[in-house]
C-alpha atoms as a PDB file:
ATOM      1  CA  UNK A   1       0.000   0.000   0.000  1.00  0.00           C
ATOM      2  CA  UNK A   2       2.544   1.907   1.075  1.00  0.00           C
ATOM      3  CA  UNK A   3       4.429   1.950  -2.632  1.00  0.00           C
ATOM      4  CA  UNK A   4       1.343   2.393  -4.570  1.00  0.00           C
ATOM      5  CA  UNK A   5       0.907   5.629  -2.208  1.00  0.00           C
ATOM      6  CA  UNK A   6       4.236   6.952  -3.460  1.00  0.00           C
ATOM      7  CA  UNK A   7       3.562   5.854  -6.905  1.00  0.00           C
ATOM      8  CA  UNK A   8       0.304   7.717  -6.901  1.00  0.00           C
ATOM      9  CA  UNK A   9       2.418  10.744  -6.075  1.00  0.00           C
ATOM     10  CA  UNK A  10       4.822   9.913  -8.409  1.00  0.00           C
ATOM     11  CA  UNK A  11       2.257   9.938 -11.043  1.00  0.00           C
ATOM     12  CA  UNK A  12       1.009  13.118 -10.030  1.00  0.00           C
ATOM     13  CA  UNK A  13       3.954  15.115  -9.964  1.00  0.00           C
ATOM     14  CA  UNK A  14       5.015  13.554 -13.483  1.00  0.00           C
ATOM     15  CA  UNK A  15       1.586  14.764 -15.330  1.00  0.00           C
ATOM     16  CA  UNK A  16       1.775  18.456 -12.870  1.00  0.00           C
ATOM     17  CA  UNK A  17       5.184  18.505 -14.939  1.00  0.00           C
ATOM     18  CA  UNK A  18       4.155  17.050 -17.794  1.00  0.00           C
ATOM     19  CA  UNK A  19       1.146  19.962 -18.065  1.00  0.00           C
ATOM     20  CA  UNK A  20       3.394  22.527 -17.257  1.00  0.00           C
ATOM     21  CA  UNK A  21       6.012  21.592 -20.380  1.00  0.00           C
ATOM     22  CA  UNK A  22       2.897  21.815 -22.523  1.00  0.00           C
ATOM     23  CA  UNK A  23       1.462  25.184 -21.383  1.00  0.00           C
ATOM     24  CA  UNK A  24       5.324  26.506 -21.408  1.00  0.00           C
ATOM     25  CA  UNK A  25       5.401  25.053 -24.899  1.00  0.00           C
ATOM     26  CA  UNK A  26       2.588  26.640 -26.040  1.00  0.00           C
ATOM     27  CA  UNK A  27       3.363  29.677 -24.841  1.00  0.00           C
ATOM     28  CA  UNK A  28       6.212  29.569 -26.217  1.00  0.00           C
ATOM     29  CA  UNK A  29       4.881  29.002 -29.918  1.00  0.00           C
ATOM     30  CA  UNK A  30       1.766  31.903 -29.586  1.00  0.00           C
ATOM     31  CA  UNK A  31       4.935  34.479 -28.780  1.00  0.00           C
ATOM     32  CA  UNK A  32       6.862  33.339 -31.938  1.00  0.00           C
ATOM     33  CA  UNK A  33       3.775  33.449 -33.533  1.00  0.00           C
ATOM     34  CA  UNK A  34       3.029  36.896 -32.266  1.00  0.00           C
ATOM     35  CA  UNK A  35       6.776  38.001 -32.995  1.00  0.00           C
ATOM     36  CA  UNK A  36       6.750  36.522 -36.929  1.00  0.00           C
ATOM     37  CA  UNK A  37       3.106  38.534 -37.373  1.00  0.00           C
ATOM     38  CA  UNK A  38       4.697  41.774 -35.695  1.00  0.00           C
ATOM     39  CA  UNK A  39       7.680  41.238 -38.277  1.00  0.00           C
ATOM     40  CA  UNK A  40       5.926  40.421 -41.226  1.00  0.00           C
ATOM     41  CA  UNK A  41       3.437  43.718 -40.163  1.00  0.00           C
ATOM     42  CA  UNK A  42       6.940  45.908 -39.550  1.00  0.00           C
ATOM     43  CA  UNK A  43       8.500  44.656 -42.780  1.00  0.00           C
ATOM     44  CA  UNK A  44       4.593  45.417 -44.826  1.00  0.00           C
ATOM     45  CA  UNK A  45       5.161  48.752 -43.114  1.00  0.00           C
ATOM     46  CA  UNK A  46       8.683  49.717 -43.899  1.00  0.00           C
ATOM     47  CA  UNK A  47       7.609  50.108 -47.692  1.00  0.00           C
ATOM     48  CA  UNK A  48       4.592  52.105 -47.631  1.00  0.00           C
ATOM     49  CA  UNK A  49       6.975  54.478 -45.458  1.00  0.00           C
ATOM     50  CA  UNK A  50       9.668  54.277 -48.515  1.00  0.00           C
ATOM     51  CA  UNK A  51       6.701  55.082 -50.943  1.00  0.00           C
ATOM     52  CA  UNK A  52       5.540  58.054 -48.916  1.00  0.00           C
ATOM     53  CA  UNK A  53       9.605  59.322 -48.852  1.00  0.00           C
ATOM     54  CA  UNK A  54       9.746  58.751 -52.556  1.00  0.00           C
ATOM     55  CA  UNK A  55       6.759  60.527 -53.089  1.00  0.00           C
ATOM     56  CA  UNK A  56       7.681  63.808 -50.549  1.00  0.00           C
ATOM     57  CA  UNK A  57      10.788  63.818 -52.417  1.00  0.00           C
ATOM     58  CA  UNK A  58       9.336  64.095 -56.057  1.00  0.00           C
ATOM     59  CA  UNK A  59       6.466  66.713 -55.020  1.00  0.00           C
ATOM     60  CA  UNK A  60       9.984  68.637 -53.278  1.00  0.00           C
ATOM     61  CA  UNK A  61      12.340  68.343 -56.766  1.00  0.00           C
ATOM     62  CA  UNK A  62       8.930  69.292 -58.687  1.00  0.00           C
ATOM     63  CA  UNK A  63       8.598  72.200 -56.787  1.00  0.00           C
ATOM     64  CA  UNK A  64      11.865  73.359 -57.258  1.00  0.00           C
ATOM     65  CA  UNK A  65      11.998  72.761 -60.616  1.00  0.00           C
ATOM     66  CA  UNK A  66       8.789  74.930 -60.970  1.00  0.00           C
ATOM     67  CA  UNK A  67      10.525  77.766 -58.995  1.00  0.00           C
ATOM     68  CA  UNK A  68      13.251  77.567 -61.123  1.00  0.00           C
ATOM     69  CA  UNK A  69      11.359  77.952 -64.344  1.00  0.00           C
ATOM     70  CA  UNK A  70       9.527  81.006 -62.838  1.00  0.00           C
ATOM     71  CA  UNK A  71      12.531  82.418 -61.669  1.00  0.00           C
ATOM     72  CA  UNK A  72      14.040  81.936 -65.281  1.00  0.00           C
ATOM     73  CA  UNK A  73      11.063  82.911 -67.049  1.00  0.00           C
ATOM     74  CA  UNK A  74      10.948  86.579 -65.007  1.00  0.00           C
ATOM     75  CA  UNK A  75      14.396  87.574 -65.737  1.00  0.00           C
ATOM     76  CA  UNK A  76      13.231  86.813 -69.675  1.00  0.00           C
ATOM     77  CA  UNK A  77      10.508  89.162 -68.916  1.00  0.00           C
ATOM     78  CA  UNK A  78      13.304  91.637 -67.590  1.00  0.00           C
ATOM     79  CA  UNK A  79      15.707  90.931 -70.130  1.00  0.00           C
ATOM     80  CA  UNK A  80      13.034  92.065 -72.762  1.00  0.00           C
ATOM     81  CA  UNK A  81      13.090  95.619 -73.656  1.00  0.00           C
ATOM     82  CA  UNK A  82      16.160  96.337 -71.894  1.00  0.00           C
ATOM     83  CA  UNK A  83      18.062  99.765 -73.589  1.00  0.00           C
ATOM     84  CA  UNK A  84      21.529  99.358 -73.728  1.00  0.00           C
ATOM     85  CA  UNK A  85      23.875 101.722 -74.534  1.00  0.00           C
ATOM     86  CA  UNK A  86      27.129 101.817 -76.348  1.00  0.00           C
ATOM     87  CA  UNK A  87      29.920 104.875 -76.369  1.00  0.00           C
ATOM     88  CA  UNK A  88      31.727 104.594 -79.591  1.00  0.00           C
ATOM     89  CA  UNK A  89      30.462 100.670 -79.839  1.00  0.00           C
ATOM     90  CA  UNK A  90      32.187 100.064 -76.759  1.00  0.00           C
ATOM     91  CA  UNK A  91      28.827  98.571 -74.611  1.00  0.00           C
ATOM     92  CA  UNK A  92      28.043 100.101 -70.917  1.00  0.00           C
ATOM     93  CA  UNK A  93      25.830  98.732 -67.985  1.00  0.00           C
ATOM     94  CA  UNK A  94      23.305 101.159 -67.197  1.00  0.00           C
ATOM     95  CA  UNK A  95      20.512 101.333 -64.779  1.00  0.00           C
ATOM     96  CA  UNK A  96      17.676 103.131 -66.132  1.00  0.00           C
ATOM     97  CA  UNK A  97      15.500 105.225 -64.187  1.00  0.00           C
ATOM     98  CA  UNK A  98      11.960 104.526 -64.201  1.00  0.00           C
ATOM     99  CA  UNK A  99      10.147 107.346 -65.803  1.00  0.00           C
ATOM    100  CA  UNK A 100       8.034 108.985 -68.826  1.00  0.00           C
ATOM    101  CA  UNK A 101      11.309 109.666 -70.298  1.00  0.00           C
ATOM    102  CA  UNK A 102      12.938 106.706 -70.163  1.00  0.00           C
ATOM    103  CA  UNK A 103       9.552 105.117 -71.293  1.00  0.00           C
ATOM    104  CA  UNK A 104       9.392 107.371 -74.377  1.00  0.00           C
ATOM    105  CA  UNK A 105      13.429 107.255 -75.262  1.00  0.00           C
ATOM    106  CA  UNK A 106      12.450 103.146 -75.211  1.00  0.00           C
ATOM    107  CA  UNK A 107       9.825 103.523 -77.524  1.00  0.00           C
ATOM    108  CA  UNK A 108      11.726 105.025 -79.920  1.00  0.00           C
ATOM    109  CA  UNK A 109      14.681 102.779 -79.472  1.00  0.00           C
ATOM    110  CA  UNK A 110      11.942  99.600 -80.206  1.00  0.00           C
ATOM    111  CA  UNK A 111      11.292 101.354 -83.527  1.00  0.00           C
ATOM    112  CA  UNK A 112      14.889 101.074 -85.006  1.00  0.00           C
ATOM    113  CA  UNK A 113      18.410 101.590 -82.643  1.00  0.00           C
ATOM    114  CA  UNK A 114      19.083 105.592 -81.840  1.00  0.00           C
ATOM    115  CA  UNK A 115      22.543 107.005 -82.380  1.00  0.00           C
ATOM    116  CA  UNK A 116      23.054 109.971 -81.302  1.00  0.00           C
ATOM    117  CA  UNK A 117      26.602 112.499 -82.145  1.00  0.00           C
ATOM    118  CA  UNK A 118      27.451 113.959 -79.231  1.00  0.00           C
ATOM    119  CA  UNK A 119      30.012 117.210 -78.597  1.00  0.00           C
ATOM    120  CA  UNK A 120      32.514 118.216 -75.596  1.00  0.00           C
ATOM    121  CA  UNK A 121      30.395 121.050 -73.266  1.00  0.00           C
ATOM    122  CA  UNK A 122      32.122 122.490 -70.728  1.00  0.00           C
ATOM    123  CA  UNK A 123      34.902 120.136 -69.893  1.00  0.00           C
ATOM    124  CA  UNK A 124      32.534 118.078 -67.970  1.00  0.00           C
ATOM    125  CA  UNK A 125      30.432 116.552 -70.240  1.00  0.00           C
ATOM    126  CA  UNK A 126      28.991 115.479 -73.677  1.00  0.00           C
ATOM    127  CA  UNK A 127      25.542 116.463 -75.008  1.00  0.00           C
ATOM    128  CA  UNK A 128      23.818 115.398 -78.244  1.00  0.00           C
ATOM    129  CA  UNK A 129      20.076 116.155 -79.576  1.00  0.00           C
ATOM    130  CA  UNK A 130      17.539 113.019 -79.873  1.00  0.00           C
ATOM    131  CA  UNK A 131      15.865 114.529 -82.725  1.00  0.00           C
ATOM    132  CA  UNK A 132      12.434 115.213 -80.561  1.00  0.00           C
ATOM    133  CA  UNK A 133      11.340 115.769 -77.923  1.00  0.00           C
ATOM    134  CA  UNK A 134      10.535 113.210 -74.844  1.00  0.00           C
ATOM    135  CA  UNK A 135       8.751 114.146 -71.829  1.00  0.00           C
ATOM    136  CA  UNK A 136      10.652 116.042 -68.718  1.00  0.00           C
ATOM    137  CA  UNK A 137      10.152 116.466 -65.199  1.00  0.00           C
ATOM    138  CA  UNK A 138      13.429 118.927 -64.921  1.00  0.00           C
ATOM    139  CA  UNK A 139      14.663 119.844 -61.183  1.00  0.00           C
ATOM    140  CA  UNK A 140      17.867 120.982 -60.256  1.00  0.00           C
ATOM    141  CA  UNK A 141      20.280 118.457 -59.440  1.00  0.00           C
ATOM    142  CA  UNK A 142      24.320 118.344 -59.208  1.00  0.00           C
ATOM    143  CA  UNK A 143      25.176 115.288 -61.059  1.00  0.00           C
ATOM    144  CA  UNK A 144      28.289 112.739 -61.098  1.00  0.00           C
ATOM    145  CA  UNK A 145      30.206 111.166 -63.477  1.00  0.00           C
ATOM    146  CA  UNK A 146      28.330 108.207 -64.976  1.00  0.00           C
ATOM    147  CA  UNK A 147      25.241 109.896 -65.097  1.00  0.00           C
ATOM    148  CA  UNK A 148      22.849 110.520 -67.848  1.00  0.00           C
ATOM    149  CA  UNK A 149      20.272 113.059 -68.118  1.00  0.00           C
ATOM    150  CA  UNK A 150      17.759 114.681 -70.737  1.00  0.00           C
ATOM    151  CA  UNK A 151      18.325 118.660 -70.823  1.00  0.00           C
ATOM    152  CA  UNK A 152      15.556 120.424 -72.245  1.00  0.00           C
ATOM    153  CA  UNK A 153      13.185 118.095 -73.518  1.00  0.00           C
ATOM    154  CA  UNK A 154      15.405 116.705 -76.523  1.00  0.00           C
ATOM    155  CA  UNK A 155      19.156 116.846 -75.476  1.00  0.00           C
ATOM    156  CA  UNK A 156      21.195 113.714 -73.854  1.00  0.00           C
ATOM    157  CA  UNK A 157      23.755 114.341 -71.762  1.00  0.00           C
ATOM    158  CA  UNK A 158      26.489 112.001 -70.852  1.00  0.00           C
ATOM    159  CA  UNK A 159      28.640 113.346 -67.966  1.00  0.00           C
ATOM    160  CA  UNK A 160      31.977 112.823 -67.077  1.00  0.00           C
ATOM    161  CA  UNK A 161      32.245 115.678 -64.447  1.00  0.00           C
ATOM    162  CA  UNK A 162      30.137 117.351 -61.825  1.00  0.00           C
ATOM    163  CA  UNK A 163      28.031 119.988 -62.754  1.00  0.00           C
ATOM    164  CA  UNK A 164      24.818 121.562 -61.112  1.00  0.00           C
ATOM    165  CA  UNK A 165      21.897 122.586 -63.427  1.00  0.00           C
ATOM    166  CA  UNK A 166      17.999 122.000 -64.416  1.00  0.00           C
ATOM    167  CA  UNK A 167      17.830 118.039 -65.872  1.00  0.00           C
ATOM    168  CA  UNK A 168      15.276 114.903 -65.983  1.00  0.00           C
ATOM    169  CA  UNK A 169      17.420 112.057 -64.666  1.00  0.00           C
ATOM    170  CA  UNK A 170      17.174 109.301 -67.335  1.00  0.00           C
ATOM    171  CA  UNK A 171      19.607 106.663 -65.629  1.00  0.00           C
ATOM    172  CA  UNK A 172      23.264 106.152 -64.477  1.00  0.00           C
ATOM    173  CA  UNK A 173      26.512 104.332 -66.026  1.00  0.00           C
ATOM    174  CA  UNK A 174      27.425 102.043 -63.119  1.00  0.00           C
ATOM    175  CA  UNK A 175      30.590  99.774 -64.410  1.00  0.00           C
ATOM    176  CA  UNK A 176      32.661 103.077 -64.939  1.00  0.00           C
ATOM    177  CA  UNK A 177      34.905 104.940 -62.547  1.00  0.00           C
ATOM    178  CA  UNK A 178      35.160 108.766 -62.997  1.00  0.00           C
ATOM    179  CA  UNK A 179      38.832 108.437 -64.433  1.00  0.00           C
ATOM    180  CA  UNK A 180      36.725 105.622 -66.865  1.00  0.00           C
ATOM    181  CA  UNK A 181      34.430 108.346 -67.915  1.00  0.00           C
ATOM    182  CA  UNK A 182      36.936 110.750 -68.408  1.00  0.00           C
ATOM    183  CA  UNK A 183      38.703 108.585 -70.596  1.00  0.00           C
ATOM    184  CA  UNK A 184      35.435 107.406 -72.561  1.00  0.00           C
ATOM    185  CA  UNK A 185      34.059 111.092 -73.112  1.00  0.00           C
ATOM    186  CA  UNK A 186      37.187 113.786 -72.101  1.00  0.00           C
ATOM    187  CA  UNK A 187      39.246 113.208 -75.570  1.00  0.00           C
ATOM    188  CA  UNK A 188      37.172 114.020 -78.189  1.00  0.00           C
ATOM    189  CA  UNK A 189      33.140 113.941 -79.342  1.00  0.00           C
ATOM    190  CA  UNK A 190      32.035 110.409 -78.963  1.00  0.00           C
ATOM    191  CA  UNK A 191      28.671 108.841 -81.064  1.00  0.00           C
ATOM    192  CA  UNK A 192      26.535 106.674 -78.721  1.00  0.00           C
ATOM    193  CA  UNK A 193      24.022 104.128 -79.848  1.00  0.00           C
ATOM    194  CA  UNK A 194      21.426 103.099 -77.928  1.00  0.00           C
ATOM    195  CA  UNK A 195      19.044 100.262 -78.785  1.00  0.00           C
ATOM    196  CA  UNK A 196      16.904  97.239 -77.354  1.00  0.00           C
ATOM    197  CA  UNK A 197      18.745  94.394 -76.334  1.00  0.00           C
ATOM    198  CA  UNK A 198      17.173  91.136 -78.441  1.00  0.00           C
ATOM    199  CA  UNK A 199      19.112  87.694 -78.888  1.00  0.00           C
ATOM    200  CA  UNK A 200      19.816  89.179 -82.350  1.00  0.00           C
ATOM    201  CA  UNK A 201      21.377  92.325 -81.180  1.00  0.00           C
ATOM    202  CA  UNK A 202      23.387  90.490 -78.530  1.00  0.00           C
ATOM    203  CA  UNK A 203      26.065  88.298 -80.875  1.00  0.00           C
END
């Protein structure tokens, strides 16, 4: 009796074992389970977020390459119409005022180029008739070298020297010094040209 007592137990303990192996063992397998769905999920995932990186980065370059056509497409819109200026063919940068005179002195210049003989005045600068008149809005001013006015209606004036009198401001020669000017307009009468700038008139 005794032994069939402790084989009872024996029994017992074995299957209490036994059941726990199991229930560890399936445990075991719903985790890995879990973990392979929670991969597979992660690595279904990971894509879309590639996709949605991809696509942020397209709508980005397309953006840019929009701004960059604007951009391009407004300094067309500057380049056209542009007046530029040559002393004895020898091309200057100006920046042109904004005005009726400058608007008019274009207008003509769209028509066919302008050139223009101009004559020493005063040691100081060199002044030339347009052949009509353009509108003025004449106040007195002392000017610099570089700049370029409209005396009386229907006279350019390029200076080379500082002088104080009654002009419209039409614009400025800015990539000359003084000692440029002087040597551009101080040793002799000069012929300017001044015409719109096209693709044709550039070469």
């Amino acid at each position: 009796m005794r032994f069939l007592k402790i084989f009872g137990k024996s029994i017992t303990v074995l299957l209490i074992v036994t059941v726990m192996m199991m229930t560890a063992f399936g445990c075991s397998n719903q985790n890995a389970e879990e973990t392979k769905d929670t991969l597979e999920n992660t690595q279904t995932e990971e894509p879309d977020t590639l996709n949605q990186d991809e696509n942020i980065t397209d709508n980005e370059n397309e953006n840019a390459s929009e701004e960059v056509t604007e951009t391009v497409n407004e300094l067309k819109k500057e380049q056209e119409n542009k007046m530029v200026l040559k002393i004895n063919n020898e091309e200057v940068m100006v920046e042109w005022e904004e005005n009726e005179s400058v608007e008019a002195l274009q207008q003509i210049c769209s028509e066919e180029a302008l050139t223009i003989q101009l004559s020493m005045y005063g040691g100081n600068e060199q002044v030339g008739s347009i052949g009509q008149s353009l509108p003025r809005n004449d106040i007195n001013i002392t000017t610099d070298a570089g700049d370029i006015v409209l005396y009386s209606g229907n006279q350019i004036v390029l200076l080379y020297g500082s002088n104080s009198w009654a002009y419209t401001r039409l614009g400025h020669i800015v990539d000359k010094s003084a000692s440029d000017m002087t040597k551009l307009l101080g040793n002799g009468d000069v012929a300017i040209t001044i015409q719109i700038d096209t693709p044709a008139t550039s070469k």
